[in-house]
C-alpha atoms as a PDB file:
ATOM      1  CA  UNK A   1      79.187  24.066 -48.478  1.00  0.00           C
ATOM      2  CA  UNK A   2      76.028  23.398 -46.593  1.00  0.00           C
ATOM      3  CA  UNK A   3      73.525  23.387 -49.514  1.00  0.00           C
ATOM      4  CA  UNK A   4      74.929  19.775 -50.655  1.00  0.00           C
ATOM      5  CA  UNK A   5      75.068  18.760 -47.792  1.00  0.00           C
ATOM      6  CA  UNK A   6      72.096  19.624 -46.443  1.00  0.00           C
ATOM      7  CA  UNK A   7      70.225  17.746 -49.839  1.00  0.00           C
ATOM      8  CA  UNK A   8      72.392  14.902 -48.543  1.00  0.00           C
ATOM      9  CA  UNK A   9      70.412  14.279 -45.465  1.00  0.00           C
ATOM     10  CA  UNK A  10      67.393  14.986 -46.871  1.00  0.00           C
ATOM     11  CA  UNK A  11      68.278  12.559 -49.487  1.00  0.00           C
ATOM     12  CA  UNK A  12      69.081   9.864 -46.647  1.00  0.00           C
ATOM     13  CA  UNK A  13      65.881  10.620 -44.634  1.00  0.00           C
ATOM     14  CA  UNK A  14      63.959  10.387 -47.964  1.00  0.00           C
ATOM     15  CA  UNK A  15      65.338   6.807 -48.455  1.00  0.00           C
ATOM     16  CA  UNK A  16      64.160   5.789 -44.956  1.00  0.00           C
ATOM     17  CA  UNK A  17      60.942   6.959 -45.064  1.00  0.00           C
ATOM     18  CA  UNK A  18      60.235   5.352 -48.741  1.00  0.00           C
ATOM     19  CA  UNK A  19      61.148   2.087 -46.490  1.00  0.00           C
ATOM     20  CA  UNK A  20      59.315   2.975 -43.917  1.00  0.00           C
ATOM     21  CA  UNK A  21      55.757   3.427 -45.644  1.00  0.00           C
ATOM     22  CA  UNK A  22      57.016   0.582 -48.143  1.00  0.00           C
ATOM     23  CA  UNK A  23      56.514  -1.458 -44.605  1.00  0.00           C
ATOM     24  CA  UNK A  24      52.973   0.047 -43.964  1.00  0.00           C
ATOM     25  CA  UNK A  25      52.115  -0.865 -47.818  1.00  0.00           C
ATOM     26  CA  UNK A  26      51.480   3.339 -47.875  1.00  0.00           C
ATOM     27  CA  UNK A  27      51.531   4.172 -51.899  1.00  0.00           C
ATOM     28  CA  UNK A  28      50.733   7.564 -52.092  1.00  0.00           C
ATOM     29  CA  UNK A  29      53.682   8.385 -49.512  1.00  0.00           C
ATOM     30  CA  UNK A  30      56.121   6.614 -51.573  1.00  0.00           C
ATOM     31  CA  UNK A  31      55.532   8.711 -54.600  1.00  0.00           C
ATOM     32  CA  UNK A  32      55.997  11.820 -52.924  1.00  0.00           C
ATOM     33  CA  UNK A  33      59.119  10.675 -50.966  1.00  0.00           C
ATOM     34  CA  UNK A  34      60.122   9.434 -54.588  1.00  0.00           C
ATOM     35  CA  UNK A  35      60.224  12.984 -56.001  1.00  0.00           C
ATOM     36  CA  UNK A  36      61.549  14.840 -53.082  1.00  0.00           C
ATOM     37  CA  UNK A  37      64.343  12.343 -53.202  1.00  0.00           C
ATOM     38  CA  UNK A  38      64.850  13.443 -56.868  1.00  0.00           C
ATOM     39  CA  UNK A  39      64.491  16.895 -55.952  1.00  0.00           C
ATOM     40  CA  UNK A  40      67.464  16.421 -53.614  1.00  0.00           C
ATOM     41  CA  UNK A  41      69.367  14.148 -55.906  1.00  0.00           C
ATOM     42  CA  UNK A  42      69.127  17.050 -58.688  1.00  0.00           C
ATOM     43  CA  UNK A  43      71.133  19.465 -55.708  1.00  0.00           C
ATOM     44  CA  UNK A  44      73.239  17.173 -54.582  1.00  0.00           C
ATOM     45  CA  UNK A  45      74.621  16.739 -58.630  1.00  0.00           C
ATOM     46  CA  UNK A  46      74.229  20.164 -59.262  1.00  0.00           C
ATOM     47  CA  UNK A  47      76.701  21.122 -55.856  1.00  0.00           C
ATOM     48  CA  UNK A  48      79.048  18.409 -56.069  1.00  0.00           C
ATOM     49  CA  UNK A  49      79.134  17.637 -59.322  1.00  0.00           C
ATOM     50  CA  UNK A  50      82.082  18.577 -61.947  1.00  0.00           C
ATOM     51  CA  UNK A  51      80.381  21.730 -62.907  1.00  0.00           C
ATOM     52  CA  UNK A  52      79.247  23.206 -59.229  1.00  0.00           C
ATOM     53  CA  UNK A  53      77.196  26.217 -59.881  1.00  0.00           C
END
């Protein structure tokens, strides 16, 4: 029960911090931010979602 919720916050704090360096007109930051965010998004689907594994 942790696992999705775990990728939750990490989801969250990805958000923020694309805003954040969004702020400082950072690019290369973004990106990354962009695909841990996916990364996250993928286990968050993958736990809660209709088909938990």
């Amino acid at each position: 029960m942790l696992t999705p919720l775990a990728a939750t916050g990490l989801a969250v704090l990805m958000v923020l911090a694309m805003g954040y360096h969004a702020r400082r007109k950072e690019s290369m930051p973004i990106a990354i931010n962009a695909v841990l965010l996916i990364l996250a998004a993928l286990v968050m689907w993958g736990r809660f979602g209709p088909h938990a594994f």
